[in-house]
Protein backbone atom coordinates (compact mmCIF):
# COMPACT_ATOMS: atom_id res chain seq x y z
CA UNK A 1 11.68 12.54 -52.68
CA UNK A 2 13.38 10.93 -49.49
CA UNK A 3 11.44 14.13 -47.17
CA UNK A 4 8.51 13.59 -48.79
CA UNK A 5 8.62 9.56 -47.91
CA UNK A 6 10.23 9.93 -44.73
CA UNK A 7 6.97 12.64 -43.63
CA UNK A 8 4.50 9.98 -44.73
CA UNK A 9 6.19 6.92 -42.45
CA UNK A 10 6.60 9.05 -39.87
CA UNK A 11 2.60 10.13 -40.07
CA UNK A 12 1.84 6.48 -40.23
CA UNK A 13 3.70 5.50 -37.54
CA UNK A 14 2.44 8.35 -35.69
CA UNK A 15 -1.43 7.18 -36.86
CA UNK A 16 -0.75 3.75 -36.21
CA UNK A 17 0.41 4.64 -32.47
CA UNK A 18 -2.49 6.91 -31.34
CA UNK A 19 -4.96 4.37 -30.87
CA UNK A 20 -9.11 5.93 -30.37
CA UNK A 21 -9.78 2.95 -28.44
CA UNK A 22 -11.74 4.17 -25.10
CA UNK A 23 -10.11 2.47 -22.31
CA UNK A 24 -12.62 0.39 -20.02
CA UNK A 25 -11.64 1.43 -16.49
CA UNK A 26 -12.75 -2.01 -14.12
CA UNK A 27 -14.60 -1.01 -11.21
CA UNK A 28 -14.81 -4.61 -9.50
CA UNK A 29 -11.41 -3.97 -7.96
CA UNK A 30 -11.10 -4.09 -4.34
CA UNK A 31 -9.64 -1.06 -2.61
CA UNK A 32 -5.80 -2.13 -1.84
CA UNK A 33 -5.00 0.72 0.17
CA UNK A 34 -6.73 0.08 3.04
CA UNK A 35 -6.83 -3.10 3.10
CA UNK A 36 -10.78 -4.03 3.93
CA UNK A 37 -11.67 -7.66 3.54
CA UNK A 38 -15.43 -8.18 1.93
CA UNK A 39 -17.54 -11.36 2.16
CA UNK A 40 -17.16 -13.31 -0.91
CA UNK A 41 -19.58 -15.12 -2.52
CA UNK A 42 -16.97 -18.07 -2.74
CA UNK A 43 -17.61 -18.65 1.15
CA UNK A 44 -19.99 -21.93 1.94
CA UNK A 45 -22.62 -21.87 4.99
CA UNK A 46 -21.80 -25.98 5.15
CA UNK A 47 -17.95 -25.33 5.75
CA UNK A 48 -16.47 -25.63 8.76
CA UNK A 49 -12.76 -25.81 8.69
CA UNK A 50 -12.32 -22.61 6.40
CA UNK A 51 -14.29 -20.31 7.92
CA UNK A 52 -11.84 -17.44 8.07
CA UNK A 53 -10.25 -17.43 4.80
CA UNK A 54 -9.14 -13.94 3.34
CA UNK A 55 -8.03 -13.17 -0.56
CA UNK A 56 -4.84 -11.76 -0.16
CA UNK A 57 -4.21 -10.78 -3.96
CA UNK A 58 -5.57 -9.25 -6.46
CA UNK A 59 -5.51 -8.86 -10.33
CA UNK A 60 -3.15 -11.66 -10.97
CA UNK A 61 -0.49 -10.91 -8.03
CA UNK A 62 1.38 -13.94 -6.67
CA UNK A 63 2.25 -14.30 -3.52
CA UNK A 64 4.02 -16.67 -0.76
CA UNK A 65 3.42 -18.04 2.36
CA UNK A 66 5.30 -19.78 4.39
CA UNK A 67 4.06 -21.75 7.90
CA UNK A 68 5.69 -20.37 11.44
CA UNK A 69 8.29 -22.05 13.58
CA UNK A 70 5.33 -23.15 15.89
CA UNK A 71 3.16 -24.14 12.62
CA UNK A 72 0.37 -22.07 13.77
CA UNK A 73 0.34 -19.49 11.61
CA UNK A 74 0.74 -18.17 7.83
CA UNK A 75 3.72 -15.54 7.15
């Protein structure tokens, strides 16, 4: 009696697990490895002090920046 219940938790558990969900692969990401930077639609003809901002991460990353010594530039 204990094989028998033991061989229908472990099918469940095995059922439960394997999951026929098709996994959506997202195309939108940008290509990390070589790191191209694409216009973004986010970028305003009537700006004029942030003309040159880049996205520097992607999906969620974090990231820190810091100012130089001289306080002209982003590290």
């Amino acid at each position: 009696m204990k094989k028998i219940t033991l061989f229908i938790l472990t099918t469940i558990i095995v059922i439960a697990c394997n999951s026929n969900e098709k996994k959506i692969v997202d195309k939108t990401k940008v290509d990390q490895v070589s790191g191209a930077t694409k216009k973004s639609s986010i970028h305003y003809t009537e700006e004029t002090h942030l003309k040159n901002v880049k996205q520097l991460t992607f999906g969620g990353d974090n990231a820190e920046a810091y100012f130089s010594f001289d306080n002209q530039q982003l590290v």
